[in-house]
N, C-alpha and C. Protein backbone atom coordinates (compact mmCIF):
# COMPACT_ATOMS: atom_id res chain seq x y z
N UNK A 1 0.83 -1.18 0.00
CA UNK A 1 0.00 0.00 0.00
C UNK A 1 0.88 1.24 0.00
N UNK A 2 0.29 2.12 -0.91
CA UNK A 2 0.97 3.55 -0.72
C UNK A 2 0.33 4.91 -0.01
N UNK A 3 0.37 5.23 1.16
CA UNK A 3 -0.15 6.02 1.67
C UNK A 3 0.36 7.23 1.60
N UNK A 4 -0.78 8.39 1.24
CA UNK A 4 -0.36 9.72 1.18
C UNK A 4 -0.58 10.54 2.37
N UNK A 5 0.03 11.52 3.22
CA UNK A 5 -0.61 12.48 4.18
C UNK A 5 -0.74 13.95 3.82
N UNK A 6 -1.86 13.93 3.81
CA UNK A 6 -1.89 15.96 3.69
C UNK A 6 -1.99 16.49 5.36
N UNK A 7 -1.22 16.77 5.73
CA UNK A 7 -0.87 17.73 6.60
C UNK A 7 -1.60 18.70 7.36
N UNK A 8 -1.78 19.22 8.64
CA UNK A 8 -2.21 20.42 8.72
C UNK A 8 -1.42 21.77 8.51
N UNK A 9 -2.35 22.48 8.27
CA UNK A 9 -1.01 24.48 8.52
C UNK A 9 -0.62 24.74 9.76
N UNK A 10 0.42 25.41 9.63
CA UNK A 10 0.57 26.66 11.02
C UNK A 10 -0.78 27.20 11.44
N UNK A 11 -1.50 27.76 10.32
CA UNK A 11 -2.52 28.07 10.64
C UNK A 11 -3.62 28.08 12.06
N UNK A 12 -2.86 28.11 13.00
CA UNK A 12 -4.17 27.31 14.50
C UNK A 12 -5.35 28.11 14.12
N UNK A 13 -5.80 29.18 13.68
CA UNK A 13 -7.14 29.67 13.66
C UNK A 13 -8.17 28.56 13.23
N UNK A 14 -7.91 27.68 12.33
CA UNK A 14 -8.32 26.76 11.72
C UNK A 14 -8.11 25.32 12.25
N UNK A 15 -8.32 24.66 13.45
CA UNK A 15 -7.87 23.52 13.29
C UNK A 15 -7.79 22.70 12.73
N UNK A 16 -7.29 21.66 12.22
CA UNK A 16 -6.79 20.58 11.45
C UNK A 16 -6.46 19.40 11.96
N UNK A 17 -6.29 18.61 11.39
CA UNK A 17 -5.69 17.24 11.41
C UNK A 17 -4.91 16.96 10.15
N UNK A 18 -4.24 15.07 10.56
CA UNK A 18 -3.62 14.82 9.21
C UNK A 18 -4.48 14.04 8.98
N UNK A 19 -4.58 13.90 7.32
CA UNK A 19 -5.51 13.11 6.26
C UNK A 19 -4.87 12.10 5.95
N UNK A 20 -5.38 11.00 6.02
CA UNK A 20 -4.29 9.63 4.74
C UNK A 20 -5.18 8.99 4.26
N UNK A 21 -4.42 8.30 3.25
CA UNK A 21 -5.26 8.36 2.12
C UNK A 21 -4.40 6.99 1.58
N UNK A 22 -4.81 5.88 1.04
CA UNK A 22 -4.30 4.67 0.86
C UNK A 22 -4.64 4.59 -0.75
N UNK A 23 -3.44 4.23 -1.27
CA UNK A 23 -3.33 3.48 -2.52
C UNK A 23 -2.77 2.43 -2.73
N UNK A 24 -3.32 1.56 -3.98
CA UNK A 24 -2.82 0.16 -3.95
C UNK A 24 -1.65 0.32 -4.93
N UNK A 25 -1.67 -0.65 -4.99
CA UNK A 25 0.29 -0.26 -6.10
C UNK A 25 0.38 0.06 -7.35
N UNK A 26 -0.95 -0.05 -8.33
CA UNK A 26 -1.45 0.56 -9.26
C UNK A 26 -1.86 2.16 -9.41
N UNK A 27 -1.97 2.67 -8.32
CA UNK A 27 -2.06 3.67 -7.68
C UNK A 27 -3.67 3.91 -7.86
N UNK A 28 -4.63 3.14 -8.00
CA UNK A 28 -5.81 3.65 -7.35
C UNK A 28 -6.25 3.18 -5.63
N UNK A 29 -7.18 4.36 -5.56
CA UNK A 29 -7.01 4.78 -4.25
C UNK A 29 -7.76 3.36 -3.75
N UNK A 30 -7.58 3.10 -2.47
CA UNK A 30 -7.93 2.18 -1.43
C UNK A 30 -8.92 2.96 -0.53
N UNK A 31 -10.70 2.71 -0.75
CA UNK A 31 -11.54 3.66 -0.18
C UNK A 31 -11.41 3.06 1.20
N UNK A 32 -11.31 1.87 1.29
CA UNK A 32 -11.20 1.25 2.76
C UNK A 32 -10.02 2.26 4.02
N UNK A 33 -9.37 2.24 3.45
CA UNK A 33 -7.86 3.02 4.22
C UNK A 33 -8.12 4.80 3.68
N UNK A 34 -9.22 5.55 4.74
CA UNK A 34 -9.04 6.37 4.99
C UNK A 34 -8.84 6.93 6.14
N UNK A 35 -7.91 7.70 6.75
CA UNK A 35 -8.08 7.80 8.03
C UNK A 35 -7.58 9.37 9.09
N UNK A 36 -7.94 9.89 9.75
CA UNK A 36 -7.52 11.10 10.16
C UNK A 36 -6.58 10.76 11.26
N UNK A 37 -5.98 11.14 12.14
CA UNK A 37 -5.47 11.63 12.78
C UNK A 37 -5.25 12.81 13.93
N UNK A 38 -6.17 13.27 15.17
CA UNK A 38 -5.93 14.41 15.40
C UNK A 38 -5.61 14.23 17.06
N UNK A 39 -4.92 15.70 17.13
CA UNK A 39 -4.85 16.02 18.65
C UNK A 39 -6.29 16.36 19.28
N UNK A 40 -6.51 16.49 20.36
CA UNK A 40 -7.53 17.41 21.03
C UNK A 40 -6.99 18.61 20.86
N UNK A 41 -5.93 19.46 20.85
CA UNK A 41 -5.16 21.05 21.02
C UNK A 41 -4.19 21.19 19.76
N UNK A 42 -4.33 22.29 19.32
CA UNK A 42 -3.44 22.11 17.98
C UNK A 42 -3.56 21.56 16.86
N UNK A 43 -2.86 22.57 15.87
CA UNK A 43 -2.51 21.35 14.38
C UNK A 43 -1.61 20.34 14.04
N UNK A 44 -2.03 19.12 13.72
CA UNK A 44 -1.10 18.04 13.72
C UNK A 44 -0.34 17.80 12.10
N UNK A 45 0.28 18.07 12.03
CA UNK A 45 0.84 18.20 10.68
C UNK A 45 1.94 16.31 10.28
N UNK A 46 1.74 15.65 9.76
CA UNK A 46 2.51 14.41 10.27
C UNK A 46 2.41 14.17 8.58
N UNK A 47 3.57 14.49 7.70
CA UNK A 47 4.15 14.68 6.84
C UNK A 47 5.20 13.64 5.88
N UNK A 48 6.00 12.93 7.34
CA UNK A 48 6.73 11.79 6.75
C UNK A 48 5.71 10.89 7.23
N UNK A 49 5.99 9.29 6.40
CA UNK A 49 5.41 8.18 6.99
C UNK A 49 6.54 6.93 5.92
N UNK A 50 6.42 5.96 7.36
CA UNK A 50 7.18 4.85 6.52
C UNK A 50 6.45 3.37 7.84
N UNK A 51 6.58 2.66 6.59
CA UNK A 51 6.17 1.37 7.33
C UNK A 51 7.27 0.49 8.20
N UNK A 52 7.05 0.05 9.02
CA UNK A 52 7.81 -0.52 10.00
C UNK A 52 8.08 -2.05 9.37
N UNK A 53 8.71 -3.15 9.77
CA UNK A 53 8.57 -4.86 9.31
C UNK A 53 7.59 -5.64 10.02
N UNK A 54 6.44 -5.13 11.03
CA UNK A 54 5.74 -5.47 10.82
C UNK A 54 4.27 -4.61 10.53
N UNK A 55 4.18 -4.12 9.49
CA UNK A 55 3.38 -3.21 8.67
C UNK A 55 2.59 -2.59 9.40
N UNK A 56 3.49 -2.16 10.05
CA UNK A 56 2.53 -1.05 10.78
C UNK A 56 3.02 0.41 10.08
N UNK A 57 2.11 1.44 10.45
CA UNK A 57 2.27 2.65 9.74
C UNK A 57 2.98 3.59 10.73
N UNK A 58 4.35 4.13 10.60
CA UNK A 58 4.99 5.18 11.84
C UNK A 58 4.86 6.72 10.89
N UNK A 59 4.27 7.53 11.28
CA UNK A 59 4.09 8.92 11.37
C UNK A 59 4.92 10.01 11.72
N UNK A 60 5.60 10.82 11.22
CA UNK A 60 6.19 11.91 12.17
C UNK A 60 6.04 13.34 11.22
N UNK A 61 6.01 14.36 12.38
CA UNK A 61 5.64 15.57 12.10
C UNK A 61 5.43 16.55 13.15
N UNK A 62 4.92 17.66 13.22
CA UNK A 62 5.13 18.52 13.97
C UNK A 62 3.34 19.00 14.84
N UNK A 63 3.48 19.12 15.92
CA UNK A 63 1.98 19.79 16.13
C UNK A 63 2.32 21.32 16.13
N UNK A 64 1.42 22.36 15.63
CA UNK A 64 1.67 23.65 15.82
C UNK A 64 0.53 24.10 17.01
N UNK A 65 1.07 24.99 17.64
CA UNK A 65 0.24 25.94 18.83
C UNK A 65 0.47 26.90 18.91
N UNK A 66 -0.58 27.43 19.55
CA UNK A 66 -0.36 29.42 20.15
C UNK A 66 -0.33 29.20 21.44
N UNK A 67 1.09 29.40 22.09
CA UNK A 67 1.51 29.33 23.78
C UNK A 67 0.37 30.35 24.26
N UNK A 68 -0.05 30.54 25.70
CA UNK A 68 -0.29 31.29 26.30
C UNK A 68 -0.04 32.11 26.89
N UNK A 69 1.14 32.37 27.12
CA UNK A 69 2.00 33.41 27.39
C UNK A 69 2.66 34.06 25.97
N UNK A 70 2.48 33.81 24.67
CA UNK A 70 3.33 34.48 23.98
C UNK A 70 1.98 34.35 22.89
N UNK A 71 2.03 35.70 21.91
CA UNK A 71 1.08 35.30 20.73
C UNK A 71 2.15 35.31 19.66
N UNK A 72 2.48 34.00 19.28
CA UNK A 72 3.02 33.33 18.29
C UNK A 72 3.12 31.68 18.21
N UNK A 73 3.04 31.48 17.09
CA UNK A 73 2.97 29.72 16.84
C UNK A 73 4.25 29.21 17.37
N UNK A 74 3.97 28.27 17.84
CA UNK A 74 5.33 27.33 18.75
C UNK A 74 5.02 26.09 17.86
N UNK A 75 5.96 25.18 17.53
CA UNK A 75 5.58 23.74 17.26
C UNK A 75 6.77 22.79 18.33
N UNK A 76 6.14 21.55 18.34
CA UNK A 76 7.07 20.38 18.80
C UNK A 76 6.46 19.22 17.72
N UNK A 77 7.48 18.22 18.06
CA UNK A 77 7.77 17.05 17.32
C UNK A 77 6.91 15.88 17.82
N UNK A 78 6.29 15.46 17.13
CA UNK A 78 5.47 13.90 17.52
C UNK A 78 5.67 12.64 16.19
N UNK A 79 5.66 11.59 17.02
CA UNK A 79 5.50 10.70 16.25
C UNK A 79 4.62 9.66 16.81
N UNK A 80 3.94 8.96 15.77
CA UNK A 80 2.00 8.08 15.63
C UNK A 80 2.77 6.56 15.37
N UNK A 81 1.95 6.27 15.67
CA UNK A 81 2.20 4.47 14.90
C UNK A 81 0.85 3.95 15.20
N UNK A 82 0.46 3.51 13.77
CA UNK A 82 -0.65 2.87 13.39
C UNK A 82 -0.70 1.28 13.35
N UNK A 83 -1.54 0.66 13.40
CA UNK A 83 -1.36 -0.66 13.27
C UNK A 83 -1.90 -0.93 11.97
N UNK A 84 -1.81 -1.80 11.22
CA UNK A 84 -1.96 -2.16 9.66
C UNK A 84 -3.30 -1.88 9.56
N UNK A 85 -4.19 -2.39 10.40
CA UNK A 85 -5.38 -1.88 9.48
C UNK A 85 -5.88 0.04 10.43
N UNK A 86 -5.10 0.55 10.65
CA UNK A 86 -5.04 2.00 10.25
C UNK A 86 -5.68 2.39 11.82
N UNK A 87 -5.45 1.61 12.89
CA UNK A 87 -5.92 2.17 14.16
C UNK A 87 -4.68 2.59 14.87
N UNK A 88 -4.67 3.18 16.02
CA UNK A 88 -3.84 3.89 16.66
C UNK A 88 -3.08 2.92 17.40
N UNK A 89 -2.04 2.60 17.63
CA UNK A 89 -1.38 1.44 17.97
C UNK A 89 -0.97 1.90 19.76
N UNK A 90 -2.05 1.27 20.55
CA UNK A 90 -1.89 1.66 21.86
C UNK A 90 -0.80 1.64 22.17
N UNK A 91 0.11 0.56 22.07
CA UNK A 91 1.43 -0.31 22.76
C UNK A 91 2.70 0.48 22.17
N UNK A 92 2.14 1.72 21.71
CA UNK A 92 3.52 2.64 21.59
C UNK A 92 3.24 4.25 21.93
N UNK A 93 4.11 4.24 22.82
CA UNK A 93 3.94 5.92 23.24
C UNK A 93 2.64 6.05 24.25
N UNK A 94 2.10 7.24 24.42
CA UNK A 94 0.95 7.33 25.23
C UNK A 94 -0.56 7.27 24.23
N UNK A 95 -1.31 5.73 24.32
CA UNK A 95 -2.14 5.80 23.01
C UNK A 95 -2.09 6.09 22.05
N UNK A 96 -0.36 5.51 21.37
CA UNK A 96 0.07 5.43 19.73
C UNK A 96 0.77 6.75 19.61
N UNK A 97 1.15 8.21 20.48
CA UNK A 97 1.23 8.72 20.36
C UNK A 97 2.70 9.26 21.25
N UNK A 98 3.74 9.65 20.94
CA UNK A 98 5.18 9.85 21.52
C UNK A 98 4.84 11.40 22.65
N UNK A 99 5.59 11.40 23.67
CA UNK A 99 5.28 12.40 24.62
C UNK A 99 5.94 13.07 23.84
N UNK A 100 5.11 15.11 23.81
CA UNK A 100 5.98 16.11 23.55
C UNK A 100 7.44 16.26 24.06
N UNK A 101 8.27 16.98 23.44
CA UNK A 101 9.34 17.36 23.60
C UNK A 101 9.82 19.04 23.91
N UNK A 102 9.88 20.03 24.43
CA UNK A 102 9.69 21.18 24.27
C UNK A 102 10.96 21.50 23.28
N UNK A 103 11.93 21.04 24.01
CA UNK A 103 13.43 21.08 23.20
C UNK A 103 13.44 20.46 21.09
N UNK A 104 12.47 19.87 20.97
CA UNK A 104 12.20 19.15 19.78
C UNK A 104 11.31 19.75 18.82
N UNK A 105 11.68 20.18 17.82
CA UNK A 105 10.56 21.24 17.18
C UNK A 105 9.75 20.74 16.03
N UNK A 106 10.56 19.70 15.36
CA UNK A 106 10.01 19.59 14.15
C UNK A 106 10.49 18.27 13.20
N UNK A 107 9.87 17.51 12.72
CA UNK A 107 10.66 16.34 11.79
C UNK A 107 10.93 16.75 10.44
N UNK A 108 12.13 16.50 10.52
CA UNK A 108 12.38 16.58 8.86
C UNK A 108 13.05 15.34 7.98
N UNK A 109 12.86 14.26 8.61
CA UNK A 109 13.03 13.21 8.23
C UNK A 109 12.42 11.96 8.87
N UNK A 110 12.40 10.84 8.54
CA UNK A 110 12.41 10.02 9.37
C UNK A 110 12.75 8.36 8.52
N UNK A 111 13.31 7.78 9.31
CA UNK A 111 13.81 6.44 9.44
C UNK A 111 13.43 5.00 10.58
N UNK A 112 12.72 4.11 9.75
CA UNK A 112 12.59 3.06 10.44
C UNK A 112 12.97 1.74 10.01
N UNK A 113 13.47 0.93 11.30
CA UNK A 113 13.68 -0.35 10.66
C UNK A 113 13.96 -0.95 11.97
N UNK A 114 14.50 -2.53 11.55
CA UNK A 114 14.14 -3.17 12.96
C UNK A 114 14.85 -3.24 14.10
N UNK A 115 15.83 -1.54 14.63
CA UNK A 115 16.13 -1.10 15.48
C UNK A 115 15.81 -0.24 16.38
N UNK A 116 14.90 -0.05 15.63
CA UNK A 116 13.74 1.39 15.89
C UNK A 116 13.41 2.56 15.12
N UNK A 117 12.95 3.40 15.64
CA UNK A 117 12.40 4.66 14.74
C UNK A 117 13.64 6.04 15.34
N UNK A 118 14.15 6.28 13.56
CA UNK A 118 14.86 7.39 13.90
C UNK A 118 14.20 9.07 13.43
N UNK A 119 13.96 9.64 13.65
CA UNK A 119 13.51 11.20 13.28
C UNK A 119 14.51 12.34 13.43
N UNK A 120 14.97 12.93 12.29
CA UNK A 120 15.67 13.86 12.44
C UNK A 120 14.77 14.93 13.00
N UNK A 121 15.61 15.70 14.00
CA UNK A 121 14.58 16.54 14.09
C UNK A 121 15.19 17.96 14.31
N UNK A 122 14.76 19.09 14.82
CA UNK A 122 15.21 20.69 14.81
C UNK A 122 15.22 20.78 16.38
N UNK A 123 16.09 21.24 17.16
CA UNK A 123 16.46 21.92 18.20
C UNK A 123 16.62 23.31 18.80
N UNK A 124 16.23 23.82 19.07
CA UNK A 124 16.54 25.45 19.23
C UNK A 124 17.82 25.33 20.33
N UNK A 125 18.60 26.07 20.24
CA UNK A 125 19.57 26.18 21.36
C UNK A 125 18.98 27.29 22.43
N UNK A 126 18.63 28.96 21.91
CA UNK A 126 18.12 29.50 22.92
C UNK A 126 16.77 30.44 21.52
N UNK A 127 15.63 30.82 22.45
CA UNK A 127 14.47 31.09 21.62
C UNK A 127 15.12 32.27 20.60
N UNK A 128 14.13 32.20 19.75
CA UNK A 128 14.93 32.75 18.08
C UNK A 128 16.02 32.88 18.04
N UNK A 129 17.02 32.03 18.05
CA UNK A 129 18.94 31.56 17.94
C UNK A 129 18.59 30.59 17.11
N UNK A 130 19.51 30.05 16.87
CA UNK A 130 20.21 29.11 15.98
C UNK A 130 19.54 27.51 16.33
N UNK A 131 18.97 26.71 15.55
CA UNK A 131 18.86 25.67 15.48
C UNK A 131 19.78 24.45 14.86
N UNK A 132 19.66 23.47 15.41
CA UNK A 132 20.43 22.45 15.45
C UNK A 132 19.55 21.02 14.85
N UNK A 133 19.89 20.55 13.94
CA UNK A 133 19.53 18.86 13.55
C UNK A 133 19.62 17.94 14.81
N UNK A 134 19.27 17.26 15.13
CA UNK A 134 19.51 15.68 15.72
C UNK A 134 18.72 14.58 15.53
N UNK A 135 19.21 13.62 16.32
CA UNK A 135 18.19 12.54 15.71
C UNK A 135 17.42 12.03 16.81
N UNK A 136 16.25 12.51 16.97
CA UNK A 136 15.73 11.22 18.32
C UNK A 136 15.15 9.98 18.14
N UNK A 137 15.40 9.45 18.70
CA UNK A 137 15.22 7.83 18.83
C UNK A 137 14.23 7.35 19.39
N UNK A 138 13.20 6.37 19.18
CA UNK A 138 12.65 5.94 19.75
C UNK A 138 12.25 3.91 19.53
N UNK A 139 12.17 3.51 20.67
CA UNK A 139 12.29 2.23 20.19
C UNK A 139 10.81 1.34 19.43
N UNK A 140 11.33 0.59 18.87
CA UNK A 140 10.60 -0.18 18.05
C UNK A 140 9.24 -0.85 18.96
């Protein structure tokens, strides 16, 4: 199966979720495998996706927010894992879902295989300074 995600915006005025959208290898769509994704707070934007070895679906991307103390969009880094037929895979993270990171801003990659899940991700060193790549890890 080839799954697509459309994303949410920065946008918070608008909440959002992510969309996926399943195709078979011919590339017509799979109406069975549609599925959302959302937070209760925020836009969930979850952009990369790659299947794990045992076909499950891992997610990563960014949620965006408006802090309460500051009026401007903040994001952090999350990552989902689905189970093959497209439900939220309890047995990882808190209900399929990886605890925020404050230090962790954003995925811009991601890597899985049967060592675990790697996500490059963005770091701020101090607020509007210089950001930094790394990779966080999380296990399989």
């Amino acid at each position: 199966m080839i799954v697509v995600c459309k994303g949410a915006t920065p946008k918070i005025s608008i909440p959002e979720a992510t969309s996926l959208y399943g195709y078979d290898m011919d590339g017509h769509q799979d109406l069975r495998f549609r599925r959302i994704v959302r937070l209760p707070v925020g836009n969930l934007s979850l952009h990369h996706a790659s299947f794990d070895d045992q076909g499950r679906l891992v997610l990563a991307g960014e949620r965006y927010y408006e802090a309460e103390s500051a009026d401007q969009i903040h994001s952090e880094l999350y990552v989902v894992r689905l189970l093959a037929d497209g439900t939220l895979d309890d047995s990882f993270g808190n209900s399929g879902f990886t605890q925020p990171n404050a230090y962790l801003w954003a995925a811009t990659d991601l890597n899985v295989n049967a060592n675990g899940i790697r996500v490059f991700t963005l770091m701020p060193m101090i607020a509007n300074g210089p950001q930094y790549e790394m990779i966080a890890c999380f296990q399989p």
